[in-house]
C-alpha atoms as a PDB file:
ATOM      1  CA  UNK A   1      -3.408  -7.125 -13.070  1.00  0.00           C
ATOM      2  CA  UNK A   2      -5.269  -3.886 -12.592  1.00  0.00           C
ATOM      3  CA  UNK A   3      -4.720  -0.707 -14.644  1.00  0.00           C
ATOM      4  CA  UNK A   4      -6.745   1.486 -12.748  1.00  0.00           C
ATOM      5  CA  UNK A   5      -4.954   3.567  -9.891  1.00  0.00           C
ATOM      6  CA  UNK A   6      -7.350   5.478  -7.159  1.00  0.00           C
ATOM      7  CA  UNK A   7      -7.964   9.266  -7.620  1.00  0.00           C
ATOM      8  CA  UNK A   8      -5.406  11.270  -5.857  1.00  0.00           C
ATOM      9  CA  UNK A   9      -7.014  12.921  -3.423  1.00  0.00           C
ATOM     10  CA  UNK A  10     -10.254  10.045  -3.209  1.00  0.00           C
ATOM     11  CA  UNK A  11     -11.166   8.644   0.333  1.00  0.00           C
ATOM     12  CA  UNK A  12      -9.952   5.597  -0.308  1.00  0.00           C
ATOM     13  CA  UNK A  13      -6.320   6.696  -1.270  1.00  0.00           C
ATOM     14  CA  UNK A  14      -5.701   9.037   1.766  1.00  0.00           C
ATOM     15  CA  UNK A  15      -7.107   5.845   4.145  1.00  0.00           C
ATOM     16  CA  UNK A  16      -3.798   3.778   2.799  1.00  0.00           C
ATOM     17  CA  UNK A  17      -1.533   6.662   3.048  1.00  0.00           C
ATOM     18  CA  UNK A  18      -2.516   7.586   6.837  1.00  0.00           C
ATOM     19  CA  UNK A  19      -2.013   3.099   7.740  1.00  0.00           C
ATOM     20  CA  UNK A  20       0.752   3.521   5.746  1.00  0.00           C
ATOM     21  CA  UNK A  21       2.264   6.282   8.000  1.00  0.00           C
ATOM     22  CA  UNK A  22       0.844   4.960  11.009  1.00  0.00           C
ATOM     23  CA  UNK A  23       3.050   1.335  10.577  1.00  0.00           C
ATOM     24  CA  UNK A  24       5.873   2.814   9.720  1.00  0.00           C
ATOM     25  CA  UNK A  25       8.206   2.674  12.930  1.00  0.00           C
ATOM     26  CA  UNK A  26       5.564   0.247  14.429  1.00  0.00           C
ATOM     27  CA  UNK A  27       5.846  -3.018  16.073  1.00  0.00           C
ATOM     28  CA  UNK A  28       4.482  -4.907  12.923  1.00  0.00           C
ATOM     29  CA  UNK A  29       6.586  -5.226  10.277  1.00  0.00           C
ATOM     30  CA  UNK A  30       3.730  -7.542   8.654  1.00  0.00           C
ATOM     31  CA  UNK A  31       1.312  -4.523   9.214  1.00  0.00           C
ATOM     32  CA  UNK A  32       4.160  -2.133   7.640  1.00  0.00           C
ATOM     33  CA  UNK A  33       4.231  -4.525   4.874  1.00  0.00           C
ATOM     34  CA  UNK A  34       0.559  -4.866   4.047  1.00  0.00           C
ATOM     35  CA  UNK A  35       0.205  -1.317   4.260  1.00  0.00           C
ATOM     36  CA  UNK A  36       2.623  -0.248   1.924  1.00  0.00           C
ATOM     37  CA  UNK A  37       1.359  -3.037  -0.456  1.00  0.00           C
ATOM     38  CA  UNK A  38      -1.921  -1.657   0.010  1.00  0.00           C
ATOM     39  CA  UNK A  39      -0.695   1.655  -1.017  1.00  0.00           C
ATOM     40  CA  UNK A  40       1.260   0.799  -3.795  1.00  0.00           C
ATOM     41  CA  UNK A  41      -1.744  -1.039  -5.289  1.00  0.00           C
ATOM     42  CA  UNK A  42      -3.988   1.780  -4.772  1.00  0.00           C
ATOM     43  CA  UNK A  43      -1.903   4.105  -6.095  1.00  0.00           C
ATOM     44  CA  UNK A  44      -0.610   2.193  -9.530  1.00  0.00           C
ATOM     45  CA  UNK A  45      -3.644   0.056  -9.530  1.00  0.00           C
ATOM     46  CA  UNK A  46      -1.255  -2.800 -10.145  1.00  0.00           C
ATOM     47  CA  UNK A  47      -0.469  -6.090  -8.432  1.00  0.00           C
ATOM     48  CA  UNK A  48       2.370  -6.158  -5.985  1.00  0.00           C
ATOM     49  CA  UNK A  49       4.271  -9.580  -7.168  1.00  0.00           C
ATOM     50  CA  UNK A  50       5.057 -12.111  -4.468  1.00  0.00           C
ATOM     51  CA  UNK A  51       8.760 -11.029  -5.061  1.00  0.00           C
ATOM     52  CA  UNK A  52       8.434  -7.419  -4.567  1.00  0.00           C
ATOM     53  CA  UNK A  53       6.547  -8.705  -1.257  1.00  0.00           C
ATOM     54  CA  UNK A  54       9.580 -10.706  -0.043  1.00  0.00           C
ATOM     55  CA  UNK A  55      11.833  -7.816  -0.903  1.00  0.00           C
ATOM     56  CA  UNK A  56       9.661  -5.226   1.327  1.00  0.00           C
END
């Protein structure tokens, strides 16, 4: 598990919040998932558990 979380504000960080928005009402729910996993792990810099996956 990863303690480091992205910079607010960094490249990186804004990419996963615009997917993020961008799959949410979409066709995918897989793509709605990864993003927001994607998101969360960029943002905590922790590991999104398999559990928390199936939950989403």
């Amino acid at each position: 598990m990863s303690n480091t979380a992205i910079v607010e504000g960094s490249a990186e960080l804004d990419a996963a919040r615009a997917r993020y928005r961008a799959s949410i009402g979409g066709d995918s729910h897989e793509e709605f998932v990864a993003a927001k996993v994607a998101l969360i792990e960029l943002g905590t810099g922790r590991t999104v558990s398999e559990e928390e996956i199936d939950y989403l």
